[in-house]
PDB file of N, CA and C in Angstrom:
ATOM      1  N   UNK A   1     -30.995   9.445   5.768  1.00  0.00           N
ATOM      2  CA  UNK A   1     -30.264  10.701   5.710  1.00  0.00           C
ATOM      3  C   UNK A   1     -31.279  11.835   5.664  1.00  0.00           C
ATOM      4  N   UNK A   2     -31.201  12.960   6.375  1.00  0.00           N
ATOM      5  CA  UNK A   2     -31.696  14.038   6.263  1.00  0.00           C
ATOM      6  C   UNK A   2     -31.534  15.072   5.615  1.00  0.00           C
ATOM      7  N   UNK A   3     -32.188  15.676   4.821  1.00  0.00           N
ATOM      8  CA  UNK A   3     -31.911  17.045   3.736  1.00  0.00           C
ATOM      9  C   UNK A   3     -32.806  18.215   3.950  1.00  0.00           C
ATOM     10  N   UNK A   4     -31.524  18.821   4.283  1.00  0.00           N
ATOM     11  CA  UNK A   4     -32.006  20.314   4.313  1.00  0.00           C
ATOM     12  C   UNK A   4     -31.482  21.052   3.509  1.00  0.00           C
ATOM     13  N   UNK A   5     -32.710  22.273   3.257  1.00  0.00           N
ATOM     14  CA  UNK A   5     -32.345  23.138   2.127  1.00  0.00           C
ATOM     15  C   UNK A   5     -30.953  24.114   2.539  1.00  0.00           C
ATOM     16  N   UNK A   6     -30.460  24.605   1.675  1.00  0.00           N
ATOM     17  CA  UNK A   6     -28.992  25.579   1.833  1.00  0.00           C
ATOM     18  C   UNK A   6     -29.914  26.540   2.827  1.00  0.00           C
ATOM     19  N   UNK A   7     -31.193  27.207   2.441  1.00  0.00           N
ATOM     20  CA  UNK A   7     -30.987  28.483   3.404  1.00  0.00           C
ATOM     21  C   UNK A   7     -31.499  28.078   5.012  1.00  0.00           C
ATOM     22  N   UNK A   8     -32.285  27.002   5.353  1.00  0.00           N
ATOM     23  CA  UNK A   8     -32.665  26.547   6.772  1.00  0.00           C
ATOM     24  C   UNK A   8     -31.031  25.601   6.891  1.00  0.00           C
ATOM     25  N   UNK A   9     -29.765  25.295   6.377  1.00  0.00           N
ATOM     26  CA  UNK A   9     -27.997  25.512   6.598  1.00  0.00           C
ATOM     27  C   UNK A   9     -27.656  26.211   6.848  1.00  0.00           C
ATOM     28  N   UNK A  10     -28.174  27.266   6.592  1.00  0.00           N
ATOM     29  CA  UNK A  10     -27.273  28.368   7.086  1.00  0.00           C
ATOM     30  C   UNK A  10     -28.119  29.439   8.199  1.00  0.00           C
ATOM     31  N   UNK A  11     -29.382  29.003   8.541  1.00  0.00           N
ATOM     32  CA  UNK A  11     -29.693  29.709   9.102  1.00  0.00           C
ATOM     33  C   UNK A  11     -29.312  29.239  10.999  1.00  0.00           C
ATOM     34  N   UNK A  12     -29.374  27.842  10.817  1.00  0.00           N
ATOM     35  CA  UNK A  12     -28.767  26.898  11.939  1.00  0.00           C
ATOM     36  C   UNK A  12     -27.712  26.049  12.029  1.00  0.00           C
ATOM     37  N   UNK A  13     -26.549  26.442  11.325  1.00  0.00           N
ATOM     38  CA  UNK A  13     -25.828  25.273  11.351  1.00  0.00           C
ATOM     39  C   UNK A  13     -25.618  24.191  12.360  1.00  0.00           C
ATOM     40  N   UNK A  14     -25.897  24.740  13.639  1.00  0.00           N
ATOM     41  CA  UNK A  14     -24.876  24.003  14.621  1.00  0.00           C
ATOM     42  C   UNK A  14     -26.198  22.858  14.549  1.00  0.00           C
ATOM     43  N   UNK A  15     -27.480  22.563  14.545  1.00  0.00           N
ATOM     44  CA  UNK A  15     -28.451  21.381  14.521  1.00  0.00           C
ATOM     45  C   UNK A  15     -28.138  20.431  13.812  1.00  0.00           C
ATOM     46  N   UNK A  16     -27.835  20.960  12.545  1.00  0.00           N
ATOM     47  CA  UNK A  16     -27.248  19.861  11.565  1.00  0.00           C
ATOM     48  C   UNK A  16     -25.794  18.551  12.109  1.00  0.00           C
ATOM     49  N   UNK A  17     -24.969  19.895  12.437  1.00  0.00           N
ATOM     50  CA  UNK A  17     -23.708  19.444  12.853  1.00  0.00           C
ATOM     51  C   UNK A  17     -24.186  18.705  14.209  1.00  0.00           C
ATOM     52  N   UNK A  18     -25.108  18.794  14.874  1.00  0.00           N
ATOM     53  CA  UNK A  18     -25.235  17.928  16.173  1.00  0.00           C
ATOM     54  C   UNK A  18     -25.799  16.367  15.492  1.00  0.00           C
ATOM     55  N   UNK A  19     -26.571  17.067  14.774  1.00  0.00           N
ATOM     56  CA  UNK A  19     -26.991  15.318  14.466  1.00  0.00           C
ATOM     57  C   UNK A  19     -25.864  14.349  13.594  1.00  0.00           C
ATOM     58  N   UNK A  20     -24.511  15.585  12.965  1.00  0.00           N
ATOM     59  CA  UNK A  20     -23.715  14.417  12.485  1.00  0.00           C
ATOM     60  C   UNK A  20     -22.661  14.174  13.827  1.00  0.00           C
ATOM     61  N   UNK A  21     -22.665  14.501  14.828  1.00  0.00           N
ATOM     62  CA  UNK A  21     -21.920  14.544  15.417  1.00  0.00           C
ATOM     63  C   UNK A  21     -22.450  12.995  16.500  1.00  0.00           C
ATOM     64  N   UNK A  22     -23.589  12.797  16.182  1.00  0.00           N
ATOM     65  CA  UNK A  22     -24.653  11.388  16.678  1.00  0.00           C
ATOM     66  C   UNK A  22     -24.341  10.662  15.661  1.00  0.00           C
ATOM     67  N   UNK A  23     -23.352  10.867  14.439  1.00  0.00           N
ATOM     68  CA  UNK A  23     -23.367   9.550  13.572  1.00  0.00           C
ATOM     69  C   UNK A  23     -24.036   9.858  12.260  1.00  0.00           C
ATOM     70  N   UNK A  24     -25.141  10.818  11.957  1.00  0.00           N
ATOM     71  CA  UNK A  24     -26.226  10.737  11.285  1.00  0.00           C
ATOM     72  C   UNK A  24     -25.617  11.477  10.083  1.00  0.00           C
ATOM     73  N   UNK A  25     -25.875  11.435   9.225  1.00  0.00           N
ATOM     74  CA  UNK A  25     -25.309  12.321   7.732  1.00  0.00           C
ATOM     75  C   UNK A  25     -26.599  12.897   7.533  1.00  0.00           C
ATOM     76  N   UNK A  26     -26.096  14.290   6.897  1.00  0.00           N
ATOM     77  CA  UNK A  26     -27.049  15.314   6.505  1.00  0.00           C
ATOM     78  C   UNK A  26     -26.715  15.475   5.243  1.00  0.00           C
ATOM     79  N   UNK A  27     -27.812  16.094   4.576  1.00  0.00           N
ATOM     80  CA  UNK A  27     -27.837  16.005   3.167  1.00  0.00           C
ATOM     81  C   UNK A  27     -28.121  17.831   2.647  1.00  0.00           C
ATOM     82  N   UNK A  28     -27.671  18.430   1.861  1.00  0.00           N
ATOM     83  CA  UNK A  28     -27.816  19.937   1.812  1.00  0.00           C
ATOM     84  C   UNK A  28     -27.951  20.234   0.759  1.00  0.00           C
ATOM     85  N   UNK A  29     -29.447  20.991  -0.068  1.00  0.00           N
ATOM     86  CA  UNK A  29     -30.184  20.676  -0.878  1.00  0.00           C
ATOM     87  C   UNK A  29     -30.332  22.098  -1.606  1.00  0.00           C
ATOM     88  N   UNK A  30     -30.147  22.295  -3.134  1.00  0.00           N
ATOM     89  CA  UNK A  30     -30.565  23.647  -3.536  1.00  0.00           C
ATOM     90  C   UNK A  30     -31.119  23.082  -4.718  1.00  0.00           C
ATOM     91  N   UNK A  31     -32.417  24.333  -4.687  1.00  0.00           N
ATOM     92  CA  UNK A  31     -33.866  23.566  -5.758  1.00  0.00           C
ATOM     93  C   UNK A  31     -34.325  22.087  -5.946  1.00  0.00           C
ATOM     94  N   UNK A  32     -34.194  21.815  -4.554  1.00  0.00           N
ATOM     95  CA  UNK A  32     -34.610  20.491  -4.842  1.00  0.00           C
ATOM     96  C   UNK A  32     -33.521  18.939  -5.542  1.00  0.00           C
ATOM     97  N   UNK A  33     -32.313  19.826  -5.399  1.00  0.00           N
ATOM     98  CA  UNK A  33     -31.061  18.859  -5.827  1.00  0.00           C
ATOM     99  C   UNK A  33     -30.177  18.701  -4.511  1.00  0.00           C
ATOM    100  N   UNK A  34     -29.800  17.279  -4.757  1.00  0.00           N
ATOM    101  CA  UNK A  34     -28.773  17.550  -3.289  1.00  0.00           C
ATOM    102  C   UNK A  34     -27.325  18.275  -4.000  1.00  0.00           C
ATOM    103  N   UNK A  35     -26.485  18.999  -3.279  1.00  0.00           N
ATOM    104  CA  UNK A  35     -25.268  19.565  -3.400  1.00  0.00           C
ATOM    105  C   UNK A  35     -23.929  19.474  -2.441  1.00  0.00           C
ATOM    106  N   UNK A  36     -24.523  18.637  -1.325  1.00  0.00           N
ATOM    107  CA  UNK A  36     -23.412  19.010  -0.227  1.00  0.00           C
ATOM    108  C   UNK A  36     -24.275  17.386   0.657  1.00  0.00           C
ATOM    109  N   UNK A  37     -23.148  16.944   1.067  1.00  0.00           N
ATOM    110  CA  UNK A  37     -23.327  16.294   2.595  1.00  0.00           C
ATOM    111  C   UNK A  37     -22.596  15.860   3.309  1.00  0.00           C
ATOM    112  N   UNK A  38     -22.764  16.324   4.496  1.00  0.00           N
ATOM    113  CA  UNK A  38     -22.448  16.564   6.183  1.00  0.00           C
ATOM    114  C   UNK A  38     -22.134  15.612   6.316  1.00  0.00           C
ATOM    115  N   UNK A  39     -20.828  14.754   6.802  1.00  0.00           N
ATOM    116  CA  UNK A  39     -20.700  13.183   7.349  1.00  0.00           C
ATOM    117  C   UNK A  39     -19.969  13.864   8.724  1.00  0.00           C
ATOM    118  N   UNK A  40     -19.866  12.948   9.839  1.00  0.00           N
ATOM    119  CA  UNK A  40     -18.821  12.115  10.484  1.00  0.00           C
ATOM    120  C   UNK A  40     -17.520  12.223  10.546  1.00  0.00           C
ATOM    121  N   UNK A  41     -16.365  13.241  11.127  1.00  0.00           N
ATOM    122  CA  UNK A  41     -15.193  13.106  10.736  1.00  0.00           C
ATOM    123  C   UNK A  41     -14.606  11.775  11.257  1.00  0.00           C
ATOM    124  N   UNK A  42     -13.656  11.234  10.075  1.00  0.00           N
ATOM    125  CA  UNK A  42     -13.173  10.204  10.895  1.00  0.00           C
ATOM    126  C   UNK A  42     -11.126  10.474  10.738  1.00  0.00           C
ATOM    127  N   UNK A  43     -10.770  10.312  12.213  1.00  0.00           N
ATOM    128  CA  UNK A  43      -9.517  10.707  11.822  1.00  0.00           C
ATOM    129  C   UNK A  43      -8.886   9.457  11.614  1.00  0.00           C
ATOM    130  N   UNK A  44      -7.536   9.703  10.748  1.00  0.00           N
ATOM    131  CA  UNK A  44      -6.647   8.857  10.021  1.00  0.00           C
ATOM    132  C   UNK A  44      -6.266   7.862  10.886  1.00  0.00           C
ATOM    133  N   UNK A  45      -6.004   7.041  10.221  1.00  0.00           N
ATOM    134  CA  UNK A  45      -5.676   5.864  11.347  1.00  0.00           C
ATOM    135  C   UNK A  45      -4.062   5.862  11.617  1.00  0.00           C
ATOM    136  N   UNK A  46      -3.518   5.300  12.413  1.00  0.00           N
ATOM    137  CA  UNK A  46      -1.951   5.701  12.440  1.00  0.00           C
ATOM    138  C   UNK A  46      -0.901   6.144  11.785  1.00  0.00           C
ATOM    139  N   UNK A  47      -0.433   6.425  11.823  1.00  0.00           N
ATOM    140  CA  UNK A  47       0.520   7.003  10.610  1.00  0.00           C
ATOM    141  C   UNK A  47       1.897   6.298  10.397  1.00  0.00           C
ATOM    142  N   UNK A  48       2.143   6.168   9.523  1.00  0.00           N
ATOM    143  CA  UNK A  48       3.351   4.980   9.200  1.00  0.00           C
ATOM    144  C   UNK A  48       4.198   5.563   9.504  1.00  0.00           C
ATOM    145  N   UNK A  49       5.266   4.208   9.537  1.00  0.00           N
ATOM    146  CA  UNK A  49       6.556   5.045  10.520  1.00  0.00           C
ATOM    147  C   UNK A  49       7.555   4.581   9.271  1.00  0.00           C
ATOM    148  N   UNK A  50       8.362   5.513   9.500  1.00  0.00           N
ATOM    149  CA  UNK A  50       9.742   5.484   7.992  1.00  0.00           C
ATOM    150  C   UNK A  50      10.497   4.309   8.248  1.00  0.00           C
ATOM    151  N   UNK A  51      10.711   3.523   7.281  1.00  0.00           N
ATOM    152  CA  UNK A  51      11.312   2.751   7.723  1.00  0.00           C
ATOM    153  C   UNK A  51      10.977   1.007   8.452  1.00  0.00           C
ATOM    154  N   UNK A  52       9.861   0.900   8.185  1.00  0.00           N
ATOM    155  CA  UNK A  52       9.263   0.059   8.869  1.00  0.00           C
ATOM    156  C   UNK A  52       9.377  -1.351   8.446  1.00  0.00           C
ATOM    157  N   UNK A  53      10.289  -1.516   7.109  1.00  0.00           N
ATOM    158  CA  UNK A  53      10.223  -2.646   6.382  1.00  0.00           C
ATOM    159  C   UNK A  53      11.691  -2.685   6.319  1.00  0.00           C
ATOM    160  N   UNK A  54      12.375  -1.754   6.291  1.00  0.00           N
ATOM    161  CA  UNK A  54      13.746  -1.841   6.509  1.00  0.00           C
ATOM    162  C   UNK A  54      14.415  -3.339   7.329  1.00  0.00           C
ATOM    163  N   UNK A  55      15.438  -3.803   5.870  1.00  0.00           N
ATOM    164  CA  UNK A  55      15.961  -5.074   6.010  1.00  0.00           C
ATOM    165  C   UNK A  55      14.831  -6.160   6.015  1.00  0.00           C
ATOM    166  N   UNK A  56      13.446  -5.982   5.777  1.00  0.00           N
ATOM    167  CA  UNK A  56      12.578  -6.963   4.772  1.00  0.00           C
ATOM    168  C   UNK A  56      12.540  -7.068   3.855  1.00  0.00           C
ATOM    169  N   UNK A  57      13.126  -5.438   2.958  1.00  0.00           N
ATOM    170  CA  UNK A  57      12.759  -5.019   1.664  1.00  0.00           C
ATOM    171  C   UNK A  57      14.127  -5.070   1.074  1.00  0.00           C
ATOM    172  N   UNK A  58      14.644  -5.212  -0.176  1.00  0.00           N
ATOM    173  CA  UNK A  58      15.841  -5.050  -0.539  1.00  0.00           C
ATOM    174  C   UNK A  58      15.725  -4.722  -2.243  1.00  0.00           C
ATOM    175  N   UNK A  59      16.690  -3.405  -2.602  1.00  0.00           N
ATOM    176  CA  UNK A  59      16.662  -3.664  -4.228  1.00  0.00           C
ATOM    177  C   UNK A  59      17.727  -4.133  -4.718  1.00  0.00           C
ATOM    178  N   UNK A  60      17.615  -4.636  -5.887  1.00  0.00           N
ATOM    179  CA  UNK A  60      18.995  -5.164  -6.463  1.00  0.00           C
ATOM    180  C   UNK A  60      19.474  -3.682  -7.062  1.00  0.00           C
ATOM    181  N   UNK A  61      20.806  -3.638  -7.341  1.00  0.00           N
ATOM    182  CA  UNK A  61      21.379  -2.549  -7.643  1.00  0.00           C
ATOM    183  C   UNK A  61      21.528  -2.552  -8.822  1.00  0.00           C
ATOM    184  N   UNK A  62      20.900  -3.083  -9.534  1.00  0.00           N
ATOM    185  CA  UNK A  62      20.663  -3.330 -11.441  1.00  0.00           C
ATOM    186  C   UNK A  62      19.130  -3.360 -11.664  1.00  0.00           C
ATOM    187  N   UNK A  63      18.331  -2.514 -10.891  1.00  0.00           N
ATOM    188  CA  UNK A  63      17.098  -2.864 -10.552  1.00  0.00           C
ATOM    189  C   UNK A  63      16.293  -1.930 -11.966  1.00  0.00           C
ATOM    190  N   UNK A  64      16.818  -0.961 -12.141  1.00  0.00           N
ATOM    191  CA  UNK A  64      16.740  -0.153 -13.171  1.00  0.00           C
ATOM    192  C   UNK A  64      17.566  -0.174 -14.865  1.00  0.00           C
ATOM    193  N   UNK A  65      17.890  -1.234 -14.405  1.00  0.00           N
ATOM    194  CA  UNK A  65      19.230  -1.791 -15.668  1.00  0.00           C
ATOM    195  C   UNK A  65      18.424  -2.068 -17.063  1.00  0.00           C
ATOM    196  N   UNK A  66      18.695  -1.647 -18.042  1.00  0.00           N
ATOM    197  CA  UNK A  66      17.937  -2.062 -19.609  1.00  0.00           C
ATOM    198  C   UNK A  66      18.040  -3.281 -19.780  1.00  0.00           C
ATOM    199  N   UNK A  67      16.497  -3.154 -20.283  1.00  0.00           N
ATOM    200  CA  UNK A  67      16.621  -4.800 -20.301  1.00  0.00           C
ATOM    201  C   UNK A  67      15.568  -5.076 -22.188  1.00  0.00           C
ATOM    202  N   UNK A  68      16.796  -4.923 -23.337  1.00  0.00           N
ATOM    203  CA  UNK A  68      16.474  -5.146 -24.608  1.00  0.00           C
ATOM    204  C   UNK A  68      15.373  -5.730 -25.161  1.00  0.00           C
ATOM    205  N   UNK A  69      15.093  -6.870 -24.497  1.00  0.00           N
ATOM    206  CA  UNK A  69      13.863  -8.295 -24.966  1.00  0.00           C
ATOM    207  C   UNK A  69      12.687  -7.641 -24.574  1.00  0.00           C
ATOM    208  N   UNK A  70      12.680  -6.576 -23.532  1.00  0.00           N
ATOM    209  CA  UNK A  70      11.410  -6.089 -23.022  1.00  0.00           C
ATOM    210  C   UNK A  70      11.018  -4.808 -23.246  1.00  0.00           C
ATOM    211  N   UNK A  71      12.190  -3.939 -24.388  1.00  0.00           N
ATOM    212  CA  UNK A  71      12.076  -2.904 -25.023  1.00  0.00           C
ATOM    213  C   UNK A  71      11.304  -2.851 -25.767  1.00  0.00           C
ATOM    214  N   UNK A  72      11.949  -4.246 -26.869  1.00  0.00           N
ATOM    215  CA  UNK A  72      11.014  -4.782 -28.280  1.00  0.00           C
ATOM    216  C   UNK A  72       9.715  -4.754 -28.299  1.00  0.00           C
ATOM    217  N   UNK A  73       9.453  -5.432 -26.913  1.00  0.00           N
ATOM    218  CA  UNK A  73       7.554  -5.448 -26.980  1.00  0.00           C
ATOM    219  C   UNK A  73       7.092  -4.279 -26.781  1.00  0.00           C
ATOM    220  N   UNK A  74       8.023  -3.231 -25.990  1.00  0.00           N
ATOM    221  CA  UNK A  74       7.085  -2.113 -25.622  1.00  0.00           C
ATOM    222  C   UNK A  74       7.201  -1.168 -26.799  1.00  0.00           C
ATOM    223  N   UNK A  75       8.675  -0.988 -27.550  1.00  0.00           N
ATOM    224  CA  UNK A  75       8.583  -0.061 -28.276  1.00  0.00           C
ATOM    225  C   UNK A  75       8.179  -0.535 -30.311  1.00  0.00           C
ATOM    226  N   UNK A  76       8.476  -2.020 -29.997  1.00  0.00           N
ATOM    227  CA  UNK A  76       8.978  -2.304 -31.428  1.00  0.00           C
ATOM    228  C   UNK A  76      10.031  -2.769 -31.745  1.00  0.00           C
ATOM    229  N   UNK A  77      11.224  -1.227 -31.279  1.00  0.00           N
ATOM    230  CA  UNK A  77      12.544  -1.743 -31.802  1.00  0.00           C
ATOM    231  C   UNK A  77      12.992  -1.532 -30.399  1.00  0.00           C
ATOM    232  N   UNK A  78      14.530  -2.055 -30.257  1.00  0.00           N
ATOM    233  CA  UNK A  78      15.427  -1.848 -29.225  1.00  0.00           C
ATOM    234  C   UNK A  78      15.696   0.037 -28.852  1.00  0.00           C
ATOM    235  N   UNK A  79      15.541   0.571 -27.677  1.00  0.00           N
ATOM    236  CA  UNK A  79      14.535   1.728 -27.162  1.00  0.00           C
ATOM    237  C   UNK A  79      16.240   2.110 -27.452  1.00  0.00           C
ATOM    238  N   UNK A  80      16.653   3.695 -28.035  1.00  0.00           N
ATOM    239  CA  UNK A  80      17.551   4.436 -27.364  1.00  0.00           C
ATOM    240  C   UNK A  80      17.776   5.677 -27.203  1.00  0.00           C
ATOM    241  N   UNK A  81      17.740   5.789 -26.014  1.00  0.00           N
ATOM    242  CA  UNK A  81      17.638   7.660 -25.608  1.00  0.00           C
ATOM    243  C   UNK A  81      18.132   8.694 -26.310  1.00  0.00           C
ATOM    244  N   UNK A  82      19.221   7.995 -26.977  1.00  0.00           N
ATOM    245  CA  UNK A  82      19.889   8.986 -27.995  1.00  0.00           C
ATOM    246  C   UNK A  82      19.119   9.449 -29.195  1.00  0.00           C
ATOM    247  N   UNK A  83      18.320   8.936 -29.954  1.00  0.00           N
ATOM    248  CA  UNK A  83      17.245   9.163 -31.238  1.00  0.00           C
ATOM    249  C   UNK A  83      15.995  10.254 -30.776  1.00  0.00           C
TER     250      UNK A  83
END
């Protein structure tokens, strides 16, 4: 990787950006610390389509239903919204 200081960044950007544009990552450096680096855009890979599992996937319609025995462990006692 290559590092250049912020002010030889800004005095050329587009050199930098050519060499990431070859693949190469740049590294962008103030006092001797890196602060910034230049990669590679990579665009998203396809984008999901709605629906795509539809009639693979199914919920039960009690899927959210209280379930007491598994209150106990989480709360202690039997959980109720009303308290």
């Amino acid at each position: 990787m290559t590092t250049l200081k912020v002010s030889d960044a800004k005095e050329q950007l587009s050199a930098p950006l050519v060499m990431v544009e070859h693949g190469e990552e740049v590294g962008i450096a103030r006092a001797g610390r890196s602060i910034a680096r230049l990669v590679p855009y990579e665009r998203p890979k396809e984008r999901r389509k709605l629906g795509a599992l539809r009639e693979q996937i199914s919920i039960r319609p009690d899927f959210d239903a209280p379930e007491p025995e598994k209150e106990v462990l989480f709360y202690g006692t039997p959980f109720n919204p009303a308290d």
